[in-house]
PDB file of N, CA and C in Angstrom:
ATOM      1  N   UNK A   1     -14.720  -1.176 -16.399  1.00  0.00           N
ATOM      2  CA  UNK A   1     -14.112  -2.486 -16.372  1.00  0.00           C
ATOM      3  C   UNK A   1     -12.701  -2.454 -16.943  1.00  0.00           C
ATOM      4  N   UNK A   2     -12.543  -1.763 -17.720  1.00  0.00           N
ATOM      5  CA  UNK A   2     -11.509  -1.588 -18.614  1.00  0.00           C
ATOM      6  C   UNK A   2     -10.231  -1.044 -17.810  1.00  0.00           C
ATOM      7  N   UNK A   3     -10.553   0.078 -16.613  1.00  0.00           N
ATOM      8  CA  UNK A   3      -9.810   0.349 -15.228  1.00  0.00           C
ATOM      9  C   UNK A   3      -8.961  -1.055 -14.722  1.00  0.00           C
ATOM     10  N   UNK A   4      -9.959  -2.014 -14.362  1.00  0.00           N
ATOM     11  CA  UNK A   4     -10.031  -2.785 -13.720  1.00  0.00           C
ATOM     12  C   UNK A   4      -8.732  -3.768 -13.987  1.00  0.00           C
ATOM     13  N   UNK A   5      -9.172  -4.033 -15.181  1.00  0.00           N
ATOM     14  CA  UNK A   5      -7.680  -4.498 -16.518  1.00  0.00           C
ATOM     15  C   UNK A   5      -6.259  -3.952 -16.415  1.00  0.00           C
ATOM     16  N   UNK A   6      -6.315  -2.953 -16.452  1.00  0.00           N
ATOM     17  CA  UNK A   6      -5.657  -2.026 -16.689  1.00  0.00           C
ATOM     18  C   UNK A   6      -4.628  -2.425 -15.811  1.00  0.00           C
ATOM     19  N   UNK A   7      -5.162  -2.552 -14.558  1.00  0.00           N
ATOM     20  CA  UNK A   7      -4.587  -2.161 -13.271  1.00  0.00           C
ATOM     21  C   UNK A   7      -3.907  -3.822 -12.526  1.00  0.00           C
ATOM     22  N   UNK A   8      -4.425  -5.017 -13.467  1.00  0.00           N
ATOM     23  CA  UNK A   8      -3.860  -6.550 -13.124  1.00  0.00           C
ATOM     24  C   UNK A   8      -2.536  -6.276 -13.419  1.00  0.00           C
ATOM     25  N   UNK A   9      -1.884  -7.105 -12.304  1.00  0.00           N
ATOM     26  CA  UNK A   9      -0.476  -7.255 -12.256  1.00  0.00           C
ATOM     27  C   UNK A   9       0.001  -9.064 -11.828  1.00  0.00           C
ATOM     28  N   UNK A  10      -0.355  -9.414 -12.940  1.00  0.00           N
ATOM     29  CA  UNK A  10      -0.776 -11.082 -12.824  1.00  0.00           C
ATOM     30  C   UNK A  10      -1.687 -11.282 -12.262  1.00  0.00           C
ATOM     31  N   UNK A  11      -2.042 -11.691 -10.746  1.00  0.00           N
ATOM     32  CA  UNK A  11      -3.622 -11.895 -10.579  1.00  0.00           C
ATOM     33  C   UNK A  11      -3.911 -11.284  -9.524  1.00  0.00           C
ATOM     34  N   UNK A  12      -3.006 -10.146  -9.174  1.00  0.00           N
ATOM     35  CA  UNK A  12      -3.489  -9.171  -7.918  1.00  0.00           C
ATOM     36  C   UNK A  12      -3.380  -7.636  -8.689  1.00  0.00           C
ATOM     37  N   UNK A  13      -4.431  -7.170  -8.068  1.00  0.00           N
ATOM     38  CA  UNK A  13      -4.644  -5.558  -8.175  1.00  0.00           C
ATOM     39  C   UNK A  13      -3.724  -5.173  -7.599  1.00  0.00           C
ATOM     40  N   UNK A  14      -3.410  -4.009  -8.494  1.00  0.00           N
ATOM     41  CA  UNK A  14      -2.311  -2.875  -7.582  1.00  0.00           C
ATOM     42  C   UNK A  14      -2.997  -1.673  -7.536  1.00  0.00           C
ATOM     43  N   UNK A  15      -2.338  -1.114  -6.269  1.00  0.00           N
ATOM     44  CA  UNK A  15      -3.183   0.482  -5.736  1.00  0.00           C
ATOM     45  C   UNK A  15      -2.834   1.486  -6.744  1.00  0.00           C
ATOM     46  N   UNK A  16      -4.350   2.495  -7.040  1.00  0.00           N
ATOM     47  CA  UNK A  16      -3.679   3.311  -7.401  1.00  0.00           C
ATOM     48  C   UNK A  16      -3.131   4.682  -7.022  1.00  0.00           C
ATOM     49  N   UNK A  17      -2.142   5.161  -7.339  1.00  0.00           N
ATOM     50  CA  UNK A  17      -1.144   5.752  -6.468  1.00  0.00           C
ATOM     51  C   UNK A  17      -1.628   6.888  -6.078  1.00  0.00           C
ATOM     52  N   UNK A  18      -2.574   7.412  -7.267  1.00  0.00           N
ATOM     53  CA  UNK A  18      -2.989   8.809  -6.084  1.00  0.00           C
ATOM     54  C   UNK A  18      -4.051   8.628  -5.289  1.00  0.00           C
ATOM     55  N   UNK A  19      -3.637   7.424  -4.213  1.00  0.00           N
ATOM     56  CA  UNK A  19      -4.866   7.086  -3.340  1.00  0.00           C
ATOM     57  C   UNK A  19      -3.806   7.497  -2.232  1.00  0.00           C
ATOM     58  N   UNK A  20      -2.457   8.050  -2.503  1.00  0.00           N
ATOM     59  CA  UNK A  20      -1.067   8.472  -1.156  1.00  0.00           C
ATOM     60  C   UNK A  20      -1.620  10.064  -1.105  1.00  0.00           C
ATOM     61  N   UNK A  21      -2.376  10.521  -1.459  1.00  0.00           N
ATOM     62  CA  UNK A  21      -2.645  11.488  -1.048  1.00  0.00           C
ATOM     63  C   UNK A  21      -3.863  11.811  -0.137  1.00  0.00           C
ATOM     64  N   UNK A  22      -4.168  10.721   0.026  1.00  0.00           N
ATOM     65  CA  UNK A  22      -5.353  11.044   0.875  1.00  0.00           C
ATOM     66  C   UNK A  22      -5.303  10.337   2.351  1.00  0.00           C
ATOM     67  N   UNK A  23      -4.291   9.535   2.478  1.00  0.00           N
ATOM     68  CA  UNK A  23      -3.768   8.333   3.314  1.00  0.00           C
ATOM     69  C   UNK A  23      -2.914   8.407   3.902  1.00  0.00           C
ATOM     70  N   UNK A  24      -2.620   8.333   5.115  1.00  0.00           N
ATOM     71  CA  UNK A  24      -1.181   8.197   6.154  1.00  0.00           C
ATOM     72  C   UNK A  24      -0.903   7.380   6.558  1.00  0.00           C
ATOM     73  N   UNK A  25       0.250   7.518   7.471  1.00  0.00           N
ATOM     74  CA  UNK A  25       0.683   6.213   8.509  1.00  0.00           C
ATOM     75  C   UNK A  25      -0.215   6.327   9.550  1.00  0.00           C
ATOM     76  N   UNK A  26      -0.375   4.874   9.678  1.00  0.00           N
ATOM     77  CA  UNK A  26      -1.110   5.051  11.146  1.00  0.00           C
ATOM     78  C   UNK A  26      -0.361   4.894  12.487  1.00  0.00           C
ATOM     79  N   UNK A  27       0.473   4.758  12.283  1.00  0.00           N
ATOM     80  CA  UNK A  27       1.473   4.842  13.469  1.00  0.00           C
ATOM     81  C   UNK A  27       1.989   6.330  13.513  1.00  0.00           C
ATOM     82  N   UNK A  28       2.060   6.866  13.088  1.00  0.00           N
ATOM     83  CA  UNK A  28       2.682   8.424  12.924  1.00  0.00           C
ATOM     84  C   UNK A  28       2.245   9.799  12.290  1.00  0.00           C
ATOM     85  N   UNK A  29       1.249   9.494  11.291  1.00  0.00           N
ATOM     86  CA  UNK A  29       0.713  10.464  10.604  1.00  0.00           C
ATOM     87  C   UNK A  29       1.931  10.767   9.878  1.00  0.00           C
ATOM     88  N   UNK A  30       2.566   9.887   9.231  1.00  0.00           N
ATOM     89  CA  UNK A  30       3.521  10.475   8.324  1.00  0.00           C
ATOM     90  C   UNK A  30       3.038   9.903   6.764  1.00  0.00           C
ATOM     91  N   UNK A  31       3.718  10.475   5.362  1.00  0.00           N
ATOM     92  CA  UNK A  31       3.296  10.607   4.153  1.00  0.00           C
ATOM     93  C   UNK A  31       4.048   8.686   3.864  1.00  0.00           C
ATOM     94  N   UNK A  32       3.188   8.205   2.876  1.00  0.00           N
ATOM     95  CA  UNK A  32       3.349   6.743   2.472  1.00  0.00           C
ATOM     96  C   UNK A  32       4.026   7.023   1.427  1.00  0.00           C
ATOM     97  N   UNK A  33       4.830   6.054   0.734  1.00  0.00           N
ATOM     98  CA  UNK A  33       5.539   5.968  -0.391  1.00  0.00           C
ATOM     99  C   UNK A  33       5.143   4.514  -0.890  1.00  0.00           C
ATOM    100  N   UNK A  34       4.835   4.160  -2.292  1.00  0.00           N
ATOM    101  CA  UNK A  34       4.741   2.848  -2.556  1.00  0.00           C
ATOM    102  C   UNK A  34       5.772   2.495  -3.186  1.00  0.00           C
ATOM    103  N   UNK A  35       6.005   1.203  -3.336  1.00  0.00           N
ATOM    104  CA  UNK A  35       7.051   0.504  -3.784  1.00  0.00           C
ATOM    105  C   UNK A  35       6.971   0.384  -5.530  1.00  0.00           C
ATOM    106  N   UNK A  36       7.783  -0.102  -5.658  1.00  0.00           N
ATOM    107  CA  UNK A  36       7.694  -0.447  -7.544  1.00  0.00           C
ATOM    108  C   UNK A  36       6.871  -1.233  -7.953  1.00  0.00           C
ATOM    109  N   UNK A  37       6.091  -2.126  -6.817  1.00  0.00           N
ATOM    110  CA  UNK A  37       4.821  -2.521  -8.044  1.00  0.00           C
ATOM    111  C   UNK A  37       3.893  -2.350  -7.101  1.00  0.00           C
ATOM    112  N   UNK A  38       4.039  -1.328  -6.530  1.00  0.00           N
ATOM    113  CA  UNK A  38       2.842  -0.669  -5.637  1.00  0.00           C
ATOM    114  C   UNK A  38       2.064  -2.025  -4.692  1.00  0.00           C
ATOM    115  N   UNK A  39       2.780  -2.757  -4.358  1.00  0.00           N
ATOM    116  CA  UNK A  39       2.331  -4.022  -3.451  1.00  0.00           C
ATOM    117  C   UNK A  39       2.497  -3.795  -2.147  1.00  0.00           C
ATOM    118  N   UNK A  40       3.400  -2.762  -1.854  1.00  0.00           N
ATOM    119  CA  UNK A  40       3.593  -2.340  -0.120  1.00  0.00           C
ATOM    120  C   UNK A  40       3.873  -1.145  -0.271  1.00  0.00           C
ATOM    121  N   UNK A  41       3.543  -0.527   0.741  1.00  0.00           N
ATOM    122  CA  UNK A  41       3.639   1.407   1.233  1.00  0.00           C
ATOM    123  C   UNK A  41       4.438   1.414   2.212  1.00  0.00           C
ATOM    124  N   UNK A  42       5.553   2.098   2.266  1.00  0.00           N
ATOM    125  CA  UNK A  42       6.272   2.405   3.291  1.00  0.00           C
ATOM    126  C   UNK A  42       6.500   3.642   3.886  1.00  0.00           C
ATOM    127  N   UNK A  43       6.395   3.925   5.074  1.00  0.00           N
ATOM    128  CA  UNK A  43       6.120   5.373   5.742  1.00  0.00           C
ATOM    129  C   UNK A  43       8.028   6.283   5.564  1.00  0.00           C
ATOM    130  N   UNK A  44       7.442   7.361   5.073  1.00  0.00           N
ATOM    131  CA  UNK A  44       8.836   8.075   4.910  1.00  0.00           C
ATOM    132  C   UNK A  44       8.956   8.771   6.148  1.00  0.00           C
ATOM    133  N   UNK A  45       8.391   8.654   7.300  1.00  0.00           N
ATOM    134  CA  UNK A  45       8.649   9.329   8.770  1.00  0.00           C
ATOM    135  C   UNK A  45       9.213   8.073   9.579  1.00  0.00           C
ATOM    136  N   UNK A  46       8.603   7.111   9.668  1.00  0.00           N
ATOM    137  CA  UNK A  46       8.784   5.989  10.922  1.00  0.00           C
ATOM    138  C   UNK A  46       9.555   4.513  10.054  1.00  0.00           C
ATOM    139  N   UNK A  47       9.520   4.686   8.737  1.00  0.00           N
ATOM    140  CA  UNK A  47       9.882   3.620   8.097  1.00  0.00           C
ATOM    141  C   UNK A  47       8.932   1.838   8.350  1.00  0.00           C
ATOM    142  N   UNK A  48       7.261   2.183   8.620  1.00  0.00           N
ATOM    143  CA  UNK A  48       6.328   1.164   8.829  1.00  0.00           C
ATOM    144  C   UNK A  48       6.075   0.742   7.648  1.00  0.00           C
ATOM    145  N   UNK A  49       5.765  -0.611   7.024  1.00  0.00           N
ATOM    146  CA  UNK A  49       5.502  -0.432   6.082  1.00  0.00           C
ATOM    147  C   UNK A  49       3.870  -1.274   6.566  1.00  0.00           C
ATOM    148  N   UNK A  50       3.764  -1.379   4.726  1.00  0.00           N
ATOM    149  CA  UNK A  50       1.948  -1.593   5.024  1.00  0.00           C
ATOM    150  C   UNK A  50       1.847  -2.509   3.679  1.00  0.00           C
ATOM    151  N   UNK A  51       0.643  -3.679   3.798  1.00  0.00           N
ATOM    152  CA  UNK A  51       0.817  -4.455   2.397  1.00  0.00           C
ATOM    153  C   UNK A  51      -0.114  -3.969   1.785  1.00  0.00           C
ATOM    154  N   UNK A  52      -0.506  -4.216   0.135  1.00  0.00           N
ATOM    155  CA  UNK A  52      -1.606  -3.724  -0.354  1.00  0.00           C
ATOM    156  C   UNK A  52      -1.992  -5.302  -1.003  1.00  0.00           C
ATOM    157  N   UNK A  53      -3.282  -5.479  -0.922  1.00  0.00           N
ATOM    158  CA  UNK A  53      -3.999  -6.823  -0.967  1.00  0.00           C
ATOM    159  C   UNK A  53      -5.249  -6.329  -2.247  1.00  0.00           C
ATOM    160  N   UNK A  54      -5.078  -6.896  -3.346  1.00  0.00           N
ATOM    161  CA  UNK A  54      -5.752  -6.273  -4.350  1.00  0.00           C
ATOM    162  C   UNK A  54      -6.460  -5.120  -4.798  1.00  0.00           C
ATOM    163  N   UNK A  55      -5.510  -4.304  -4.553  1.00  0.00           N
ATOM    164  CA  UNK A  55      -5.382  -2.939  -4.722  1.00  0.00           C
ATOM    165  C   UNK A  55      -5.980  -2.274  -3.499  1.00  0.00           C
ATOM    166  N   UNK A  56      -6.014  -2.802  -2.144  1.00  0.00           N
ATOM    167  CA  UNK A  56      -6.428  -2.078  -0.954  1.00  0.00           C
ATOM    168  C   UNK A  56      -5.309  -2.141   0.035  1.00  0.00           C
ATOM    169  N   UNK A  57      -4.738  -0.598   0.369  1.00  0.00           N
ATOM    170  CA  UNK A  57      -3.875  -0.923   1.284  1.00  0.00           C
ATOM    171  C   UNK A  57      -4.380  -1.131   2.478  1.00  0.00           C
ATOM    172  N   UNK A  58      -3.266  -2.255   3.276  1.00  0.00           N
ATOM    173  CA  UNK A  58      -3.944  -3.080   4.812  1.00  0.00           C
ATOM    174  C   UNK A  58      -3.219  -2.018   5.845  1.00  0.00           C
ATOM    175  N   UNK A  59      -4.020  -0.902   6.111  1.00  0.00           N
ATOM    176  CA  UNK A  59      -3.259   0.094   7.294  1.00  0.00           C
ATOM    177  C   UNK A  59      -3.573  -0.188   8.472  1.00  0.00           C
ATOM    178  N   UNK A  60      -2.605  -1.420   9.260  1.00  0.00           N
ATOM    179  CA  UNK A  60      -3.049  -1.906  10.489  1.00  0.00           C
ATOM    180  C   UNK A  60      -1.669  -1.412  11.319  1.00  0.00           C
ATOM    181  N   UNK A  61      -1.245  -0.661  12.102  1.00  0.00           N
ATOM    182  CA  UNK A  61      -0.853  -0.270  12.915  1.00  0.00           C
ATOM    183  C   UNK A  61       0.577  -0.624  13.294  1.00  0.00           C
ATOM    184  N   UNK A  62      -0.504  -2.611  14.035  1.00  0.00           N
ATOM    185  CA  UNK A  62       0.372  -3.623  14.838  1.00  0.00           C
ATOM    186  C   UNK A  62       1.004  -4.589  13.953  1.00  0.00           C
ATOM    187  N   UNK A  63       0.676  -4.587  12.700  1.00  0.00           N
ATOM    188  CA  UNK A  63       1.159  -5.629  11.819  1.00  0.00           C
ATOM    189  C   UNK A  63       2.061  -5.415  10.920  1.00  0.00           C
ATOM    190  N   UNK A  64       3.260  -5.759  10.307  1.00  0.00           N
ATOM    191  CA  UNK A  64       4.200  -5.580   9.670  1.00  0.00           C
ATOM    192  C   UNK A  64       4.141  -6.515   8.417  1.00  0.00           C
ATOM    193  N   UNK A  65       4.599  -6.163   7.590  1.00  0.00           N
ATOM    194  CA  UNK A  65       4.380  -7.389   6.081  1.00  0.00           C
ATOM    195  C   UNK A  65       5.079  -8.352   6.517  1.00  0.00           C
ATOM    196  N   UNK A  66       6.509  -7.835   7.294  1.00  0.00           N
ATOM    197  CA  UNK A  66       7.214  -9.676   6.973  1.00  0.00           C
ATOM    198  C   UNK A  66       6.817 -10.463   8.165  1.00  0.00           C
ATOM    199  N   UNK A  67       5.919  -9.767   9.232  1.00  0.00           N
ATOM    200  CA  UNK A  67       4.995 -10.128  10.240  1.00  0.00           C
ATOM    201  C   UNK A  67       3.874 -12.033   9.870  1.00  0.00           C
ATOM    202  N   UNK A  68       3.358 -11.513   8.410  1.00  0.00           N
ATOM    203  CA  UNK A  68       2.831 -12.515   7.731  1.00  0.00           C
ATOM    204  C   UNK A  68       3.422 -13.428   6.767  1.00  0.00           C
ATOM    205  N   UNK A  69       4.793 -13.006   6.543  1.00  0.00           N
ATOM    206  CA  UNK A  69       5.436 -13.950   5.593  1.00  0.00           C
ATOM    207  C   UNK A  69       6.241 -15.396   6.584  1.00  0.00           C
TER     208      UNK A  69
END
């Protein structure tokens, strides 16, 4: 539980980062980079990015973050 804490960033979870090692783009198979409060991943091959929604990144393909803003 104490993880769990740890990891609030006001009232959303953030990813934790060595979850980029196991994870790609899905548009490219290229390596993710997260941002400074680890809230979006952005592909260092195709430049896609991806949102992360309490600490789960959303790797959908067709959808873009500012897609939903």
């Amino acid at each position: 539980m104490n993880d769990v804490k740890n990891q609030m960033n006001g009232n959303k979870l953030t990813m934790n980062p060595s979850l980029l090692y196991w994870i790609c783009c899905p548009r490219c198979n290229g390596t993710l980079r997260a941002s400074d409060h680890n809230d979006i991943l952005v592909c260092n091959n195709c430049g896609a990015d991806y949102q992360v929604v309490y600490g789960v990144p959303i790797l959908l393909a067709n959808v873009s973050v500012w897609e939903k803003l």
